[in-house]
PDB file of N, CA and C in Angstrom:
ATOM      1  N   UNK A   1     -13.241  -6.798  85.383  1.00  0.00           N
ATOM      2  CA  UNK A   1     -12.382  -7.715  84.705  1.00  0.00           C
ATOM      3  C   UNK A   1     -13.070  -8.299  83.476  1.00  0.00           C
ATOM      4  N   UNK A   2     -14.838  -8.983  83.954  1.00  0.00           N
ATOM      5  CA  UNK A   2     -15.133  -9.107  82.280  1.00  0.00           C
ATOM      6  C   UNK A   2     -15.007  -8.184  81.400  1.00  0.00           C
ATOM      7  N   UNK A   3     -14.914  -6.998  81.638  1.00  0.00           N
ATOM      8  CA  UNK A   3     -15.426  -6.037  80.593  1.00  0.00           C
ATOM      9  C   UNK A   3     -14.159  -5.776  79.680  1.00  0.00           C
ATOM     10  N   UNK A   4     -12.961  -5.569  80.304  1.00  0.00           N
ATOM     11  CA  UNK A   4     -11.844  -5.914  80.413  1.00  0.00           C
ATOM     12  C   UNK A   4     -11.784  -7.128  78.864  1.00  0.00           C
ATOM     13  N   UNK A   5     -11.622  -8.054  79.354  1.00  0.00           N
ATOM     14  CA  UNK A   5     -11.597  -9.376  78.534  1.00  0.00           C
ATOM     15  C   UNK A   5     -12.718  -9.040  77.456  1.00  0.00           C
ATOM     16  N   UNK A   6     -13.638  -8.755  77.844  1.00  0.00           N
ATOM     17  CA  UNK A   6     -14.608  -8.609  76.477  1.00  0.00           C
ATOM     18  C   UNK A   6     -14.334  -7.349  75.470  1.00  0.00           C
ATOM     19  N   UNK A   7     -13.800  -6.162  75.894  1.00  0.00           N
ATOM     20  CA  UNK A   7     -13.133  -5.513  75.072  1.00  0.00           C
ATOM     21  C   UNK A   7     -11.780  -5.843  74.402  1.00  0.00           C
ATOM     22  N   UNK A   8     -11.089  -6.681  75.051  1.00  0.00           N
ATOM     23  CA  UNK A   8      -9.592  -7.218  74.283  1.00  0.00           C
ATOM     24  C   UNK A   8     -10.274  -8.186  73.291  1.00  0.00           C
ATOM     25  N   UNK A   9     -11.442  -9.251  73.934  1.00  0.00           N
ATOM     26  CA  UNK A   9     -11.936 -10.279  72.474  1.00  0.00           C
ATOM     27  C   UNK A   9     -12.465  -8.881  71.143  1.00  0.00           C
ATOM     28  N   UNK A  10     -13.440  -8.182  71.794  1.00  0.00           N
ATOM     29  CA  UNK A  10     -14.080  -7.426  70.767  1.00  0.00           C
ATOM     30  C   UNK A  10     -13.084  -6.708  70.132  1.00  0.00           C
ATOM     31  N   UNK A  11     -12.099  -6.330  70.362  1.00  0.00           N
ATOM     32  CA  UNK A  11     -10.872  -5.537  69.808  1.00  0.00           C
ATOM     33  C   UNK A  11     -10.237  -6.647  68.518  1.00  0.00           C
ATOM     34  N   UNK A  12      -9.868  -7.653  69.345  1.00  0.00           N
ATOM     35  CA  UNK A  12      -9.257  -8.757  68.463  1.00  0.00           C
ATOM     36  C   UNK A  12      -9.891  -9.289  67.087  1.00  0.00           C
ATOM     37  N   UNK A  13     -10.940  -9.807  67.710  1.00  0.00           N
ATOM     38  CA  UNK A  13     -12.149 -10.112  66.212  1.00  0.00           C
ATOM     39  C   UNK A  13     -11.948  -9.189  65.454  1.00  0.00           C
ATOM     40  N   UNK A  14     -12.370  -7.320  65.573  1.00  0.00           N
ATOM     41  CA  UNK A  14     -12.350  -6.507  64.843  1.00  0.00           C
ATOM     42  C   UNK A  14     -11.361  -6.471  64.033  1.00  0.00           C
ATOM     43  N   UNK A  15     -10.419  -6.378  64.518  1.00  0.00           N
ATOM     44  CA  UNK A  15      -9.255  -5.966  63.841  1.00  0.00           C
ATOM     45  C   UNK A  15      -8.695  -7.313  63.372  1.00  0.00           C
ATOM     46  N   UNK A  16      -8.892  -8.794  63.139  1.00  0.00           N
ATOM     47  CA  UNK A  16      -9.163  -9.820  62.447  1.00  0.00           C
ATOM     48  C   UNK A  16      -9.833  -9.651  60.880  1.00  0.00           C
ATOM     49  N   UNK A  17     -11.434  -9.172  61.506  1.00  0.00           N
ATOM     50  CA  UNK A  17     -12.380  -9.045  60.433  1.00  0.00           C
ATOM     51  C   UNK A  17     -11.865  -7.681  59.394  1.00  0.00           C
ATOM     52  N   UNK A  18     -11.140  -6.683  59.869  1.00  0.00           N
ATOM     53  CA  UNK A  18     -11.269  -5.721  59.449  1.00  0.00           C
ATOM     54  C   UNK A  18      -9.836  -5.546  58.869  1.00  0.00           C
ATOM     55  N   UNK A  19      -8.920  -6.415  58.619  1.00  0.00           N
ATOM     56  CA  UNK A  19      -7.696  -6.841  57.911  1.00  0.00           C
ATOM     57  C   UNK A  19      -8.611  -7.789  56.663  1.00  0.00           C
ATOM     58  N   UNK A  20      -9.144  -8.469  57.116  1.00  0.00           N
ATOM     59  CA  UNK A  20      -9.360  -9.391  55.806  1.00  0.00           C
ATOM     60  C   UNK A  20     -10.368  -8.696  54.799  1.00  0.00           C
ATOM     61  N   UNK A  21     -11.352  -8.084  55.304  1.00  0.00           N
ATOM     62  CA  UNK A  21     -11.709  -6.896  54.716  1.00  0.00           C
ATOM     63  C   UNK A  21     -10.833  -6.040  53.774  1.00  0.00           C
ATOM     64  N   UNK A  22      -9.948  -5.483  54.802  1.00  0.00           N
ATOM     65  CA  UNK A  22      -9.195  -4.324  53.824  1.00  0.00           C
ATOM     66  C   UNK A  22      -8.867  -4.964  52.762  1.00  0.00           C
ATOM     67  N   UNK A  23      -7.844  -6.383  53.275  1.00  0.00           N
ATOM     68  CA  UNK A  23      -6.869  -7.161  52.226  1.00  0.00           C
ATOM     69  C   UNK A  23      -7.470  -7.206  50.829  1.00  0.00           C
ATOM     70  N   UNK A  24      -8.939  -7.824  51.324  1.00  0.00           N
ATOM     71  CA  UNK A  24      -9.924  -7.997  50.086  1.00  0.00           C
ATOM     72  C   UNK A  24     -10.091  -6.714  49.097  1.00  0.00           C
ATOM     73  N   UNK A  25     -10.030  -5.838  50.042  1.00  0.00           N
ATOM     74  CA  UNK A  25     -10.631  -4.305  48.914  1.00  0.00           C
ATOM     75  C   UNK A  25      -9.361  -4.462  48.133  1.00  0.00           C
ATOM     76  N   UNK A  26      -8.239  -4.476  48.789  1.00  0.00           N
ATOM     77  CA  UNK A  26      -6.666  -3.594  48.252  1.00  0.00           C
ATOM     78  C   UNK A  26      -6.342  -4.659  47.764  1.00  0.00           C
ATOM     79  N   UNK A  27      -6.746  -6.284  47.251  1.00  0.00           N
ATOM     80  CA  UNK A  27      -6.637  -6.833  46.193  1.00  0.00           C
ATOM     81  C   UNK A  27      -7.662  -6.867  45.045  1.00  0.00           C
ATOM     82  N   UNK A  28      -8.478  -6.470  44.944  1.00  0.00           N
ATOM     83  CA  UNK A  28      -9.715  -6.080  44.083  1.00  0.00           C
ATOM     84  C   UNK A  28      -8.882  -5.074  43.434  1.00  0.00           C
ATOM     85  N   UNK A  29      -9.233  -3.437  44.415  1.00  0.00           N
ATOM     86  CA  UNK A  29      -8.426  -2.703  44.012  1.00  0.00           C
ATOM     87  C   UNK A  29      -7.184  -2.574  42.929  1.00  0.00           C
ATOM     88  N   UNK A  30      -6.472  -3.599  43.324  1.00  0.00           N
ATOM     89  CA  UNK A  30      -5.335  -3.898  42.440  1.00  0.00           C
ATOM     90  C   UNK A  30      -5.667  -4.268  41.566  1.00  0.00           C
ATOM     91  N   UNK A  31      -6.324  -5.193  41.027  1.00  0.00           N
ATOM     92  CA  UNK A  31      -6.943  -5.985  40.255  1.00  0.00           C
ATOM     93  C   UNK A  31      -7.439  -5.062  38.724  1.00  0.00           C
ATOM     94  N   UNK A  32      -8.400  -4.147  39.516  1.00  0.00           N
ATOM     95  CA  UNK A  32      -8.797  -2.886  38.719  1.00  0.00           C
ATOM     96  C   UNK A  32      -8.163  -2.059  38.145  1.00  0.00           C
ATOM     97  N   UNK A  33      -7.071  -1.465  38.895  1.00  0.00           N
ATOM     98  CA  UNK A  33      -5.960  -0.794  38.280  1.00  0.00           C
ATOM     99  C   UNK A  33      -5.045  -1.394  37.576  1.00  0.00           C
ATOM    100  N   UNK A  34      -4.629  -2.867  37.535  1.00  0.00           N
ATOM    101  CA  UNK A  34      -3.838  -3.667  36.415  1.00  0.00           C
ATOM    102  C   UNK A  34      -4.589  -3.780  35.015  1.00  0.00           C
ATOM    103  N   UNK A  35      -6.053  -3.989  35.351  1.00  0.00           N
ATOM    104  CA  UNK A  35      -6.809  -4.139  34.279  1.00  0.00           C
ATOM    105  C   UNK A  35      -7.242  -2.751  33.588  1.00  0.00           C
ATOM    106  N   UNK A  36      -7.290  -1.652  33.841  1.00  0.00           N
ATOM    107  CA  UNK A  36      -7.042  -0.523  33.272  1.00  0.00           C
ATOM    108  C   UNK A  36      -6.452   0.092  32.756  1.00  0.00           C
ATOM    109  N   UNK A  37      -4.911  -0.597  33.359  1.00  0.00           N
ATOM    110  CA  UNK A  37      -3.355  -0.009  32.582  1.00  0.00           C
ATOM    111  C   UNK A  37      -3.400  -0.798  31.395  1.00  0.00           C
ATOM    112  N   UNK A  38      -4.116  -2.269  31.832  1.00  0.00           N
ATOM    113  CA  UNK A  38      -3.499  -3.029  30.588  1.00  0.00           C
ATOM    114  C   UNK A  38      -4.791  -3.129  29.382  1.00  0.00           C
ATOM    115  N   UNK A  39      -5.581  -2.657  29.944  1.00  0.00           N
ATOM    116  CA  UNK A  39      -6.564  -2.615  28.519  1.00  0.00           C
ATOM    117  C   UNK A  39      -7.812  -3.904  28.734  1.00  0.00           C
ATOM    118  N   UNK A  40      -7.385  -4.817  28.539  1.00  0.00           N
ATOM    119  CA  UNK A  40      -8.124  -5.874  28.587  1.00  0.00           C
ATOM    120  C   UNK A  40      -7.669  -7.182  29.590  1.00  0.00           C
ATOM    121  N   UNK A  41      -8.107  -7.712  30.562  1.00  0.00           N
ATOM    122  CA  UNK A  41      -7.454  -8.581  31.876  1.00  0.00           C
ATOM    123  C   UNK A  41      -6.270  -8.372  32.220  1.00  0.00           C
ATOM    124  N   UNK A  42      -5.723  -9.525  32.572  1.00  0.00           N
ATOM    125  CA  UNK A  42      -4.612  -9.688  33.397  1.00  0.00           C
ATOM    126  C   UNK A  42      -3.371 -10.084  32.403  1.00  0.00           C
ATOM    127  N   UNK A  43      -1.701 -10.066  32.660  1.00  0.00           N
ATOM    128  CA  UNK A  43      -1.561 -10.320  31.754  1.00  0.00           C
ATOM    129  C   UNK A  43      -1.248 -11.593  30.946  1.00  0.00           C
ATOM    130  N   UNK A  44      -1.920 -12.421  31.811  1.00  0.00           N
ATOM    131  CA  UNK A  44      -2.247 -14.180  31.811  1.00  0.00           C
ATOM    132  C   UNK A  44      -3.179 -13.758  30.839  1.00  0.00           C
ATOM    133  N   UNK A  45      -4.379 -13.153  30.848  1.00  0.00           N
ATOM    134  CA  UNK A  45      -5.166 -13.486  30.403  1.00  0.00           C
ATOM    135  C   UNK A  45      -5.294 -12.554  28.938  1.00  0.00           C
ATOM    136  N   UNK A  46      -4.188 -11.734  28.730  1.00  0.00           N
ATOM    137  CA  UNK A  46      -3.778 -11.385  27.246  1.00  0.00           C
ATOM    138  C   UNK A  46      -2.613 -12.196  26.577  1.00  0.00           C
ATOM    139  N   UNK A  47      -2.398 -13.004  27.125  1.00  0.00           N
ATOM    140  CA  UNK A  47      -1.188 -13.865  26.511  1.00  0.00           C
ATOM    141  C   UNK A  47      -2.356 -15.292  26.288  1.00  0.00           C
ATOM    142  N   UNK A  48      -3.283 -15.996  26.303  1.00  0.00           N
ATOM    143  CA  UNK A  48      -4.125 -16.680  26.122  1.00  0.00           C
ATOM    144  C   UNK A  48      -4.833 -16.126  25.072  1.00  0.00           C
ATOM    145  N   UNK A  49      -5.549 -15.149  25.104  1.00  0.00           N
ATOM    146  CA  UNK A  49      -6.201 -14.441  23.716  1.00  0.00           C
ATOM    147  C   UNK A  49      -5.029 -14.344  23.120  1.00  0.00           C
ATOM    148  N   UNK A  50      -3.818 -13.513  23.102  1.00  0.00           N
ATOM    149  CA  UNK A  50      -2.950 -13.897  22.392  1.00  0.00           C
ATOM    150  C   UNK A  50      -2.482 -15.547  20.976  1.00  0.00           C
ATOM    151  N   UNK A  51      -2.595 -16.372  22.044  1.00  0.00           N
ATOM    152  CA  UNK A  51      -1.953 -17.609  21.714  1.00  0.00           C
ATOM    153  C   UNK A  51      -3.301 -18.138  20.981  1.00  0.00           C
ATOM    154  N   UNK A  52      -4.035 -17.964  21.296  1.00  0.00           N
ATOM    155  CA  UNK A  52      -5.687 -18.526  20.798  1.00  0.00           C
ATOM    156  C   UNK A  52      -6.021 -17.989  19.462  1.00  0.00           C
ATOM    157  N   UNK A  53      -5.600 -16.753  19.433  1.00  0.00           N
ATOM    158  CA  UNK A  53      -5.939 -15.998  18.283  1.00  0.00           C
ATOM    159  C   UNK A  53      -4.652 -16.382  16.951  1.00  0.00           C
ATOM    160  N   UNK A  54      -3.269 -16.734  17.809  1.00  0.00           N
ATOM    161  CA  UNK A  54      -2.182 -17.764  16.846  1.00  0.00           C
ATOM    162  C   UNK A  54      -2.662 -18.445  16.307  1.00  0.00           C
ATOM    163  N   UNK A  55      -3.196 -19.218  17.002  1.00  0.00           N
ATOM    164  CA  UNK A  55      -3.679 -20.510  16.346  1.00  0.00           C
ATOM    165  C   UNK A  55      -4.974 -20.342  15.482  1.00  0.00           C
ATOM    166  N   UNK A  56      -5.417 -19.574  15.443  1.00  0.00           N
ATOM    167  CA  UNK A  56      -6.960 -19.494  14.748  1.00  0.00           C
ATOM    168  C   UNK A  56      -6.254 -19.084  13.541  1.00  0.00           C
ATOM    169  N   UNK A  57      -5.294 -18.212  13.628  1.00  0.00           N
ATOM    170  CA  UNK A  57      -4.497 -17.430  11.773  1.00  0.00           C
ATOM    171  C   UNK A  57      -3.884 -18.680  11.617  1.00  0.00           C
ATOM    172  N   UNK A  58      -2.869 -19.764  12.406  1.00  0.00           N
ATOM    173  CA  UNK A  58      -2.602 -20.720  11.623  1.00  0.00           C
ATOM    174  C   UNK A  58      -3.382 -21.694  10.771  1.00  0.00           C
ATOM    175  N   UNK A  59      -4.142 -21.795  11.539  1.00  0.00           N
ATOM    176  CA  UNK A  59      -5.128 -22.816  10.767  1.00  0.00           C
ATOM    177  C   UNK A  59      -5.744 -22.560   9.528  1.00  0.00           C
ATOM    178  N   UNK A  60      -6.214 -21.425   9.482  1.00  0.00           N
ATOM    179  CA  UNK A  60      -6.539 -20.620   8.916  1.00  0.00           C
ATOM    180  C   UNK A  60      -5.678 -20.404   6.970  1.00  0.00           C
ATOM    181  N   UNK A  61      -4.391 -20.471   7.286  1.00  0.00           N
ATOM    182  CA  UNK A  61      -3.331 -19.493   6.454  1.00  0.00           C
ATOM    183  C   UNK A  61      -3.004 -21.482   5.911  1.00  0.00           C
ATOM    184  N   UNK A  62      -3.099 -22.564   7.047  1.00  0.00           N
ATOM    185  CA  UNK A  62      -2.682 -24.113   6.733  1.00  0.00           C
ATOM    186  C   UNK A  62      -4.364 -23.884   5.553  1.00  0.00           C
ATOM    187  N   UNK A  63      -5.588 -23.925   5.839  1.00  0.00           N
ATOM    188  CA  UNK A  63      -6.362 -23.860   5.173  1.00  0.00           C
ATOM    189  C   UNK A  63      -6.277 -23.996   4.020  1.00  0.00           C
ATOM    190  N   UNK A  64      -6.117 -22.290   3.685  1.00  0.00           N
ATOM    191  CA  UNK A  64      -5.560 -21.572   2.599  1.00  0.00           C
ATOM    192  C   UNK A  64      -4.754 -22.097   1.490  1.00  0.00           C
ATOM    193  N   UNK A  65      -3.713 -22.368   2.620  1.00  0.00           N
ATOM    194  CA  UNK A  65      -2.361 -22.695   1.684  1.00  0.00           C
ATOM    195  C   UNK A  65      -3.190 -24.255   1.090  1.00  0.00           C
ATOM    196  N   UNK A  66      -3.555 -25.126   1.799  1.00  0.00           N
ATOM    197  CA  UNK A  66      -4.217 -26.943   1.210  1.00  0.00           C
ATOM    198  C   UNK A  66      -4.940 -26.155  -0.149  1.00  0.00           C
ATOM    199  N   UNK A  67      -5.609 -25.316   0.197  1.00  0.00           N
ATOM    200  CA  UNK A  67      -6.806 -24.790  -1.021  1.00  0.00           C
ATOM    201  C   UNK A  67      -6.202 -24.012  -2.332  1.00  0.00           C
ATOM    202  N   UNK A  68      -4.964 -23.627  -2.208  1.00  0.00           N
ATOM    203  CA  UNK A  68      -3.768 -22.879  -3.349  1.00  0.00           C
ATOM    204  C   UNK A  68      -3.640 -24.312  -3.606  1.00  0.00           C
ATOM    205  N   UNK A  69      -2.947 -25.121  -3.489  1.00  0.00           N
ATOM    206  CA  UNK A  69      -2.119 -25.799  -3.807  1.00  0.00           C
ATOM    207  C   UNK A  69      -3.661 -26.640  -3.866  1.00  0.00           C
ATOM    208  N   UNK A  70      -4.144 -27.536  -4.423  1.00  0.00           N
ATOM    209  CA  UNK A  70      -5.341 -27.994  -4.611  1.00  0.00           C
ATOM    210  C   UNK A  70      -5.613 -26.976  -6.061  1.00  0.00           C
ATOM    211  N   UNK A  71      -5.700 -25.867  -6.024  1.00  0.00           N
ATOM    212  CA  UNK A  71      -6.556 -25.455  -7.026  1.00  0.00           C
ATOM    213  C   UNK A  71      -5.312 -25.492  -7.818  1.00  0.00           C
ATOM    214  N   UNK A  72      -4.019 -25.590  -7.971  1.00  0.00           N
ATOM    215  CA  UNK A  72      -2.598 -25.527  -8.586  1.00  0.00           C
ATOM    216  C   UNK A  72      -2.737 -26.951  -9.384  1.00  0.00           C
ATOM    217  N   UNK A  73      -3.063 -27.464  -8.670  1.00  0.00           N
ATOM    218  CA  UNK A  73      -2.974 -29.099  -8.935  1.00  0.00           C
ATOM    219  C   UNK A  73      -4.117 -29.475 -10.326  1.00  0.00           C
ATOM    220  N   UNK A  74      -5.438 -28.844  -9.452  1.00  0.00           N
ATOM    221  CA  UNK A  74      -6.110 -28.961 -10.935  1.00  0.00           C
ATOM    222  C   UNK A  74      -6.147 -28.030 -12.333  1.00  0.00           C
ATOM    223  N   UNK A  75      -5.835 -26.474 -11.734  1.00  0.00           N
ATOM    224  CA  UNK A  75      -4.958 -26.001 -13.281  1.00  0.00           C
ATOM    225  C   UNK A  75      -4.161 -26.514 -14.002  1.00  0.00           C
ATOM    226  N   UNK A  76      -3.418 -27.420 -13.223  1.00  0.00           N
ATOM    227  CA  UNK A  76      -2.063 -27.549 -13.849  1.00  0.00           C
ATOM    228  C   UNK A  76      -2.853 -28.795 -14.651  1.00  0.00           C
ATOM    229  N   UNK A  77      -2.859 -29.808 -14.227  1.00  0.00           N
ATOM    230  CA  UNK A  77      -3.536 -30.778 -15.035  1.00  0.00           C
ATOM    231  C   UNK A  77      -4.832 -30.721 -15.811  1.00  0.00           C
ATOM    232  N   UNK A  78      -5.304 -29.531 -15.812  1.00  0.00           N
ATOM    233  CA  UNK A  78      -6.316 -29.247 -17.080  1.00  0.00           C
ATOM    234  C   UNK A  78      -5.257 -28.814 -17.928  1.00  0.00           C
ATOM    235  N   UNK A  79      -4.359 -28.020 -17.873  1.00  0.00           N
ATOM    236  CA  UNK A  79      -3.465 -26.932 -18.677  1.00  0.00           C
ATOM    237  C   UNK A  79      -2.864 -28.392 -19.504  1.00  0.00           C
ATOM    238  N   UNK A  80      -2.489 -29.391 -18.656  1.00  0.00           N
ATOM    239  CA  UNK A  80      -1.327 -30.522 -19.183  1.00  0.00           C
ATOM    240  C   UNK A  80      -1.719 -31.429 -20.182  1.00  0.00           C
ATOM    241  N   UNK A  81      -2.934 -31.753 -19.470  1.00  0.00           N
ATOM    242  CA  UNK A  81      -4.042 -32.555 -20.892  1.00  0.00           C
ATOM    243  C   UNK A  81      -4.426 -31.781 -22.693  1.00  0.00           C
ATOM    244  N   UNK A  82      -5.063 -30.771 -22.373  1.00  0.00           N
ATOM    245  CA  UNK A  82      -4.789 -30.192 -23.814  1.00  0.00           C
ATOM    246  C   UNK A  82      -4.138 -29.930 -24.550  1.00  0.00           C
ATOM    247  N   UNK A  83      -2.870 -29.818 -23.558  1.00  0.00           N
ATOM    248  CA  UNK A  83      -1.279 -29.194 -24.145  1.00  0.00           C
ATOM    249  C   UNK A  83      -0.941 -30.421 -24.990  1.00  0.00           C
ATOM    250  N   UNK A  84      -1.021 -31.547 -24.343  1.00  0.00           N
ATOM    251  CA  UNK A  84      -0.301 -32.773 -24.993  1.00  0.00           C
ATOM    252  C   UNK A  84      -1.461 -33.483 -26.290  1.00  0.00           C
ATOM    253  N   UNK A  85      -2.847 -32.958 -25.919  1.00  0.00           N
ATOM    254  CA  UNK A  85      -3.086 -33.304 -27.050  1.00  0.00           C
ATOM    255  C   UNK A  85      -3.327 -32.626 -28.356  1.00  0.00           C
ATOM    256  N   UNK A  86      -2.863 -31.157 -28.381  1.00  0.00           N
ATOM    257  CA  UNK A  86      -2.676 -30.328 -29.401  1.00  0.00           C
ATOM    258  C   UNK A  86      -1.311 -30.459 -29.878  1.00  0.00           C
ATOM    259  N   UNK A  87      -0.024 -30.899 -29.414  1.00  0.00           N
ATOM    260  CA  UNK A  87       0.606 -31.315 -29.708  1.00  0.00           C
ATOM    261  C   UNK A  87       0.854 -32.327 -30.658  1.00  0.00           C
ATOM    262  N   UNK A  88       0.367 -33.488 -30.140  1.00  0.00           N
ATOM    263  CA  UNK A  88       0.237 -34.737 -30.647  1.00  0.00           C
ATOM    264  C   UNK A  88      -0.844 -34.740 -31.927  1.00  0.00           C
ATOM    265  N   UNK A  89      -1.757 -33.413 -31.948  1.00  0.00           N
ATOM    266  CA  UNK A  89      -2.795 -33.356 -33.145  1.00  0.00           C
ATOM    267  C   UNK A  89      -2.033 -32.679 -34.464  1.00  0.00           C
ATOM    268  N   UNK A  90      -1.095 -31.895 -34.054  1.00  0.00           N
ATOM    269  CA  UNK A  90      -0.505 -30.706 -34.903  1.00  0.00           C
ATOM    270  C   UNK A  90       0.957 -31.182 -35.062  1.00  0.00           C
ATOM    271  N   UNK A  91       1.553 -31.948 -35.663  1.00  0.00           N
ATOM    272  CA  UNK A  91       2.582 -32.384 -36.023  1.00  0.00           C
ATOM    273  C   UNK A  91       3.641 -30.866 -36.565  1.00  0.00           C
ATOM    274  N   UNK A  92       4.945 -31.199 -36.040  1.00  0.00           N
ATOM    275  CA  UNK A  92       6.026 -30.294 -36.414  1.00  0.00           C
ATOM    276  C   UNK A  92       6.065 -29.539 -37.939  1.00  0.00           C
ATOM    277  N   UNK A  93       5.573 -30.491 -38.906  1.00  0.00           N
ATOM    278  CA  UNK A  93       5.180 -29.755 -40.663  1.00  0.00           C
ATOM    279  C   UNK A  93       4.241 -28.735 -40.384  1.00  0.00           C
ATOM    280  N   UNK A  94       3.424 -28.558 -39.560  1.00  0.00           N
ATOM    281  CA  UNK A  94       2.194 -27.490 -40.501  1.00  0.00           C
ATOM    282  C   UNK A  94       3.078 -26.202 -39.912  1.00  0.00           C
ATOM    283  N   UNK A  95       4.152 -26.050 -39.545  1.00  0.00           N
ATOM    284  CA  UNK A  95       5.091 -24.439 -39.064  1.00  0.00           C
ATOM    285  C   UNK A  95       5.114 -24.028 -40.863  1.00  0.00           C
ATOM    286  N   UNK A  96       5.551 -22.892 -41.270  1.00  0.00           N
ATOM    287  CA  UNK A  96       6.031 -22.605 -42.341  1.00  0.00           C
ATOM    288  C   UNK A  96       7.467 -22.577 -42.736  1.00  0.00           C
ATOM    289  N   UNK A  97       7.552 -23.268 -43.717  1.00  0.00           N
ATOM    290  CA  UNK A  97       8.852 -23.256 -43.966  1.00  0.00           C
ATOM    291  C   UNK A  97       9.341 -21.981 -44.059  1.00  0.00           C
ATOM    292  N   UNK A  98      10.629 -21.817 -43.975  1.00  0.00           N
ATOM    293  CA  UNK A  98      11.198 -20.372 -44.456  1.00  0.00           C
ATOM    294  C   UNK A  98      11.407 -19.905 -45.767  1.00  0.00           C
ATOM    295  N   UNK A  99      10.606 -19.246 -46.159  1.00  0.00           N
ATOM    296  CA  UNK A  99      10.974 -19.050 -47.590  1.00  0.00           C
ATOM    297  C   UNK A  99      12.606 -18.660 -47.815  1.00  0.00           C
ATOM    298  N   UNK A 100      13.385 -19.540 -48.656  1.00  0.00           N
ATOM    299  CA  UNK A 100      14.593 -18.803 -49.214  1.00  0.00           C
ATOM    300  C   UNK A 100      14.571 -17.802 -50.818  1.00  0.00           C
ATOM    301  N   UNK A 101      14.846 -16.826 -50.548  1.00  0.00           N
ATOM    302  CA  UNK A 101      14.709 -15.732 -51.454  1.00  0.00           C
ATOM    303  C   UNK A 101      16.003 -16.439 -52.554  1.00  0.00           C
ATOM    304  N   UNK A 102      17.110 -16.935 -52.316  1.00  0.00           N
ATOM    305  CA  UNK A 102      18.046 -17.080 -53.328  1.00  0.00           C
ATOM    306  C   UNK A 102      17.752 -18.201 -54.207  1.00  0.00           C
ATOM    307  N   UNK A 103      16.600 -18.885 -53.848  1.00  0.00           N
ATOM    308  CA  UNK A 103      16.446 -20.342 -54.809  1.00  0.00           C
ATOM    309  C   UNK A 103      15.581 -20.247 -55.932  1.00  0.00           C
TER     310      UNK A 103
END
């Protein structure tokens, strides 16, 4: 009768230990073959590089764009200053008149 009982415990444990075992391989397993189909992790973890890498070109392109518009700002107002004072130096007379041929 012990032997009995000690083979149904030893049976039981085994086949306890040897489910959580498998479970473990054949989720690993899985694991490996998702990450192979998909190239690089999971696909949590390509939608994060994804979104991470968004944001690095936005910032990036916001950068950019502050630094256009900045360098716009000071062309334009170098361009605006000389303009107005070559203007204001060179009065409307020094153009040439039109010569009229009939006078």
């Amino acid at each position: 009768m012990k032997g009995k009982i000690g083979l149904v415990v030893g049976l039981g444990v085994g086949y306890v230990l040897g489910t959580r075992a498998g479970r473990e391989r054949y989720w690993t397993g899985v694991v490996k073959v998702a990450k192979s189909m998909s190239g690089q992790g999971t696909p949590g973890q390509r939608l994060d590089s994804a979104i991470a890498t968004g944001r690095e070109a936005a910032e990036d392109l916001a950068e950019a764009t502050e630094e256009a518009v900045e360098a716009a700002k000071a062309t334009t107002a170098k361009a605006a200053k000389p303009a107005s004072k070559s203007t204001a130096a060179k009065p409307a007379a020094t153009k040439a008149a039109p010569k009229n041929p009939g006078a």
